[in-house]
Protein backbone atom coordinates (compact mmCIF):
# COMPACT_ATOMS: atom_id res chain seq x y z
CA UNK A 1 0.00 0.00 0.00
CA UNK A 2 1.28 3.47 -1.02
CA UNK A 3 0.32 6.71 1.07
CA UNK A 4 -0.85 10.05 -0.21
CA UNK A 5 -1.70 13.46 0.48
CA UNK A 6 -4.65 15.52 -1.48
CA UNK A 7 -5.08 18.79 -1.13
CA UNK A 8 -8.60 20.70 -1.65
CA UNK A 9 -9.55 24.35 -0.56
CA UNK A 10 -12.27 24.27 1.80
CA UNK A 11 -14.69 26.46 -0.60
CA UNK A 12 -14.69 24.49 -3.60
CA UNK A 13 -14.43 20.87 -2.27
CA UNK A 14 -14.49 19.87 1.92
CA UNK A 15 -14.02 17.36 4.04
CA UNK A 16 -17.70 17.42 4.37
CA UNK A 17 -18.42 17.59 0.98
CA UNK A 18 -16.12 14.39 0.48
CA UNK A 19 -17.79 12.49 3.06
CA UNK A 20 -21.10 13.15 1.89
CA UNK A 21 -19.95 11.35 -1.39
CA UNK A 22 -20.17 7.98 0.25
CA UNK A 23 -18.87 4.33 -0.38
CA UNK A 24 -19.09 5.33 -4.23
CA UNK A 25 -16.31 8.32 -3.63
CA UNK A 26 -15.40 11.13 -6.30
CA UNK A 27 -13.04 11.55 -8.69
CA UNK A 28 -10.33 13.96 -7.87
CA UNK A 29 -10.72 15.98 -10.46
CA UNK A 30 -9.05 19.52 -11.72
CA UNK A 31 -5.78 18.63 -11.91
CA UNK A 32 -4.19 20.45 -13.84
CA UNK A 33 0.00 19.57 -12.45
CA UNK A 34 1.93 17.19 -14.69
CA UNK A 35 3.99 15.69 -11.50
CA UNK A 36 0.36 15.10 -9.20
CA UNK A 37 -1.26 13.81 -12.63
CA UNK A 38 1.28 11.23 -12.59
CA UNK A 39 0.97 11.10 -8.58
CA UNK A 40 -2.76 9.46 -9.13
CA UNK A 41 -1.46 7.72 -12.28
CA UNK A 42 0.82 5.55 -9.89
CA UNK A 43 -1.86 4.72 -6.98
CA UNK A 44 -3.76 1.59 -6.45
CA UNK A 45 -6.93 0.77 -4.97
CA UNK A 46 -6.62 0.77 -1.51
CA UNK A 47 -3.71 3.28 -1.30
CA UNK A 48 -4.38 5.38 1.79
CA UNK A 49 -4.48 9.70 1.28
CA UNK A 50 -5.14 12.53 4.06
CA UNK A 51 -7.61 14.99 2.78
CA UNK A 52 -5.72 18.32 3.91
CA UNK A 53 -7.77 21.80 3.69
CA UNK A 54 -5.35 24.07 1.78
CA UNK A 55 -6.12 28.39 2.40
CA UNK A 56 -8.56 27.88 4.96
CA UNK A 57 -7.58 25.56 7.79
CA UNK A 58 -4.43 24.53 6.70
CA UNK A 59 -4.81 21.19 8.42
CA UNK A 60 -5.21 17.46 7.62
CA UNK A 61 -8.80 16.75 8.39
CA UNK A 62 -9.55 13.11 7.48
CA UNK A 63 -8.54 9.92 5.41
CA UNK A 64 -8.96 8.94 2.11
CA UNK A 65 -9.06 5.49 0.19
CA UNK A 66 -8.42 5.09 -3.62
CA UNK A 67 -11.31 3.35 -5.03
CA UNK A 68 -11.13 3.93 -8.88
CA UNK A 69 -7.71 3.93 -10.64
CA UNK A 70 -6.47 6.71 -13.04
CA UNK A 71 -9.02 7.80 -16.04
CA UNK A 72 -9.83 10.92 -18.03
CA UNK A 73 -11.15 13.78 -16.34
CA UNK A 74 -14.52 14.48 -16.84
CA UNK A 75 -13.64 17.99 -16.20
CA UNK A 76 -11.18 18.28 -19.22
CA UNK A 77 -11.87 17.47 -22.89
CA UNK A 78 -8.06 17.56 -22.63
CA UNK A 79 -6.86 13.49 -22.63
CA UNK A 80 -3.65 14.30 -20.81
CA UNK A 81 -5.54 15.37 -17.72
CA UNK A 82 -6.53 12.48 -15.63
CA UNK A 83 -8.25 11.71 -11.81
CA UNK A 84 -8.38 8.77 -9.45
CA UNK A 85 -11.79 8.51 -7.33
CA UNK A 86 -11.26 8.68 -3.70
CA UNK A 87 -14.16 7.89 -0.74
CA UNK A 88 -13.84 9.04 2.73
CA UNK A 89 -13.01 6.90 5.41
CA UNK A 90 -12.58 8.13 8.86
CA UNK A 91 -12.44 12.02 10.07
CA UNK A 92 -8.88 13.00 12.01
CA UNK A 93 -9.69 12.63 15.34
CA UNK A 94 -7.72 15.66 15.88
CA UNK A 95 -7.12 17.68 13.06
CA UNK A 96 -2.74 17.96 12.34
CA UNK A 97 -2.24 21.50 11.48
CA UNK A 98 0.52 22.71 9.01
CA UNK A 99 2.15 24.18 11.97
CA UNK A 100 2.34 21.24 13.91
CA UNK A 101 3.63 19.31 10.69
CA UNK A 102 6.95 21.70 10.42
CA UNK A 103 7.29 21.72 14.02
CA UNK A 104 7.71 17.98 13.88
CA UNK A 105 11.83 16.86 13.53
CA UNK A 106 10.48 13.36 12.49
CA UNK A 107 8.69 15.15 9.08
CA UNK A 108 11.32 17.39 8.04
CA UNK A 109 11.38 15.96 4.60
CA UNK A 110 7.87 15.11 4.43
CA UNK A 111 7.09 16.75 0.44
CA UNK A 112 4.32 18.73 2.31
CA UNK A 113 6.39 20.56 4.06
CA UNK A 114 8.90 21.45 1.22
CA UNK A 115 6.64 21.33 -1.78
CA UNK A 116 3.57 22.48 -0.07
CA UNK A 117 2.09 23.65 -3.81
CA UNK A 118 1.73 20.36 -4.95
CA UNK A 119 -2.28 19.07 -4.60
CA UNK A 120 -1.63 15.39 -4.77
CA UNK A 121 1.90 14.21 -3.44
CA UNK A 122 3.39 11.15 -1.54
CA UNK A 123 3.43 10.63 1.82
CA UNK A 124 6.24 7.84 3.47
CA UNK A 125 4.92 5.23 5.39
CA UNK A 126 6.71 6.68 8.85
CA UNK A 127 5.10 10.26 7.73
CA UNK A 128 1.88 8.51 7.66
CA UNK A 129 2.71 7.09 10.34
CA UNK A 130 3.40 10.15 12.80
CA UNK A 131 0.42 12.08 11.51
CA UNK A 132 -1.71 9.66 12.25
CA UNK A 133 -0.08 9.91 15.51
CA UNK A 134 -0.61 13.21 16.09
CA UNK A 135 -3.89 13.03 14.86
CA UNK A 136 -5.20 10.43 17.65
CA UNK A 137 -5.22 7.48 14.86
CA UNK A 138 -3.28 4.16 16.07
CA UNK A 139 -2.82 1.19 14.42
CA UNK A 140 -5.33 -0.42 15.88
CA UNK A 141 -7.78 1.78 14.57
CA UNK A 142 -6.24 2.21 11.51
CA UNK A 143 -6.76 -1.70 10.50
CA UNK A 144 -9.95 -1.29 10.96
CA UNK A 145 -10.59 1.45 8.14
């Protein structure tokens, strides 16, 4: 299993929103980033994603399953542009703020950190890790997602 992080403002697609979407999911769609295009182009189902409020917030909110691989964007008429459906599976118990992120020695190199632009990037498996951590998710928990 790979780990991701997607990136939506608030006012044009939520946490809430995304949850509201259900067991069928959405496609992640808008993408308009050559590197985060091919981001979704490697997952698989099952890979694991926060969902991290970008502007407004500025905070990883919840957690994210892959449940349709790569394919055109419904959005685009324009075939290079392509979208991986995601569904919502659990809220952060505590949201992880950007702050707390950086202030973190143990996700210095996390890509959100130093590429904080990018809307779909990888996450390592000991960043995924921590934040869940920090967020009040343990492993116990987490195998049950």
């Amino acid at each position: 299993m790979q780990y991701w992080l997607f990136k939506s403002e608030p006012g044009s697609w939520s946490w809430a929103m995304q949850k509201q979407k259900g067991a069928a999911g959405q496609q992640w769609d808008g993408v308009r980033n050559y590197q985060a295009r091919n981001n979704m182009r490697a997952m698989a189902i099952g890979d694991r994603g926060f969902f991290y409020h970008s502007n407004e917030g500025l905070e990883i909110v919840g957690i994210v399953e892959v449940c349709a691989l790569a394919h055109p964007d419904s959005t685009s008429d324009d075939p290079r542009w392509e979208c991986v459906d995601l569904r919502a599976l659990a809220d952060m118990p505590k949201p992880v703020s950007m702050v707390a992120i950086k202030a973190n020695p143990r996700l210095t190199d996390m890509v959100l950190v130093n590429n904080s632009r990018l809307s779909v990037q990888p996450v390592r498996e000991a960043e995924w890790t921590e934040v869940c951590r920090m967020g009040g998710l343990d492993g116990a928990t987490l195998g049950k997602l």
